[in-house]
Protein backbone atom coordinates (compact mmCIF):
# COMPACT_ATOMS: atom_id res chain seq x y z
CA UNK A 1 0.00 0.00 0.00
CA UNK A 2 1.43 3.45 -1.07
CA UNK A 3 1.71 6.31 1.45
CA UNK A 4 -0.32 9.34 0.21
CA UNK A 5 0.84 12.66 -0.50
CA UNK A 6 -0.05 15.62 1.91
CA UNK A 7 -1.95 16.64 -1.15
CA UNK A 8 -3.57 13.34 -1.44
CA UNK A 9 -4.35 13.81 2.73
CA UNK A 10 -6.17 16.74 2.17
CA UNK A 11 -10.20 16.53 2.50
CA UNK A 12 -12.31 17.70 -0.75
CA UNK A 13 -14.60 20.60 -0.34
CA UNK A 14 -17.49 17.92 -1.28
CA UNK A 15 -16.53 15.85 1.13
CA UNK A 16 -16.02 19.41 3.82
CA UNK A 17 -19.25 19.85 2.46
CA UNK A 18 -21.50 16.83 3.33
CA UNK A 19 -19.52 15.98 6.64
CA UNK A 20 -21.32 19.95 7.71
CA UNK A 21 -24.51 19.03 6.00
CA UNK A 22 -24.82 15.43 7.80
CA UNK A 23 -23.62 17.36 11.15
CA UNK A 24 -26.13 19.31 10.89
CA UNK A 25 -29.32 17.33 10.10
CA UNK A 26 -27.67 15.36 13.12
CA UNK A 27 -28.49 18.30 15.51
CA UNK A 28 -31.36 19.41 14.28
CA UNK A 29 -32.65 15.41 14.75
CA UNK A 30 -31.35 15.32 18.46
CA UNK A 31 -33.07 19.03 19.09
CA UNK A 32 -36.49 17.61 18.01
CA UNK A 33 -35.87 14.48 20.19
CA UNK A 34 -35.21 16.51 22.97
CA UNK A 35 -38.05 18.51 22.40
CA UNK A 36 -40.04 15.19 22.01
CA UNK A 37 -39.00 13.80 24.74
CA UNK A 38 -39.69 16.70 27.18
CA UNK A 39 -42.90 17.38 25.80
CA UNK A 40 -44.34 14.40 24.54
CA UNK A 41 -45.42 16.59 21.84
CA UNK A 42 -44.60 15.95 18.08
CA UNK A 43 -45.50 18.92 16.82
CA UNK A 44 -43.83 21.00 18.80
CA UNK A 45 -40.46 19.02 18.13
CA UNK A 46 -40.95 19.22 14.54
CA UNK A 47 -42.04 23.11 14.84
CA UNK A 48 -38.69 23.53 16.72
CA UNK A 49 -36.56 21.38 14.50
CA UNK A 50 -38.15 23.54 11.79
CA UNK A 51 -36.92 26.73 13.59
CA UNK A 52 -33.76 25.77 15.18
CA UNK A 53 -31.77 25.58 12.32
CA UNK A 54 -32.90 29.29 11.02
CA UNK A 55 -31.92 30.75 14.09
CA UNK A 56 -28.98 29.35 14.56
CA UNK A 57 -27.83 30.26 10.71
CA UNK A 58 -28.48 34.05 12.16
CA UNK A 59 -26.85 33.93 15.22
CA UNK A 60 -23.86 32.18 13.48
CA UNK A 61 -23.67 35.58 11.27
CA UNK A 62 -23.90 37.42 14.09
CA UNK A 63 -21.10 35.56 16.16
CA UNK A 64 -18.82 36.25 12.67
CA UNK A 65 -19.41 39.48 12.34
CA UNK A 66 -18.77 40.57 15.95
CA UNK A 67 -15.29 38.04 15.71
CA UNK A 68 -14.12 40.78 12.59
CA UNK A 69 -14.23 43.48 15.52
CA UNK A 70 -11.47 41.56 17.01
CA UNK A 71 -8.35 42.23 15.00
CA UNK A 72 -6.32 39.34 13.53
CA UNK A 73 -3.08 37.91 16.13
CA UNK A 74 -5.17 40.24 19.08
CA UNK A 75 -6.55 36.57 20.62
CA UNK A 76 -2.81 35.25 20.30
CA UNK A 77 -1.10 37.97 21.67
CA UNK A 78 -3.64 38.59 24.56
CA UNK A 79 -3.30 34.69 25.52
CA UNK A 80 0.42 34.67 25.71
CA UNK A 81 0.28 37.53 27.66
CA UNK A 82 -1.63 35.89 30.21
CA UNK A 83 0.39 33.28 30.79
CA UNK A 84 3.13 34.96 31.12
CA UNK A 85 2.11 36.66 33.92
CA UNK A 86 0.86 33.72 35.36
CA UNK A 87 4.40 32.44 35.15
CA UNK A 88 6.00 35.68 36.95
CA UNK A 89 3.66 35.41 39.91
């Protein structure tokens, strides 16, 4: 058996692409059994597992946008900062 190349390693967008798609009807499907199960009521799973996804696709914007107010290396620098002044104590 050949080794592959790094290239070779590398996962296709297609495959990027149903790996978020399955993740995602995977949640959705365990929100609506939650639902289910702590209702007892169908509909309202399914109305939730309707929903859910929506509003998570809008607060997922949301959580991007406010991540550009935070310039690029800022995270980075601020965490090795903090530790080392955890070290000096």
């Amino acid at each position: 058996m050949q080794a592959l190349t790094p290239i070779e390693q590398r996962e296709s967008r297609l495959r990027s692409l149903l790996k978020a798609i399955t993740y995602r009807i995977t949640g959705t499907l365990t929100t609506a059994a939650i639902v289910w199960i702590a209702t007892g009521e169908l509909t309202m799973a399914l109305t939730v597992g309707a929903i859910e996804p929506l509003v998570k696709v809008v607060i997922y914007y949301f959580h991007e946008r406010a991540w550009q107010l935070v310039p690029r290396g800022e995270v980075r620098r601020r965490w090795r900062r903090m530790r080392r002044a955890r070290r000096l104590r």
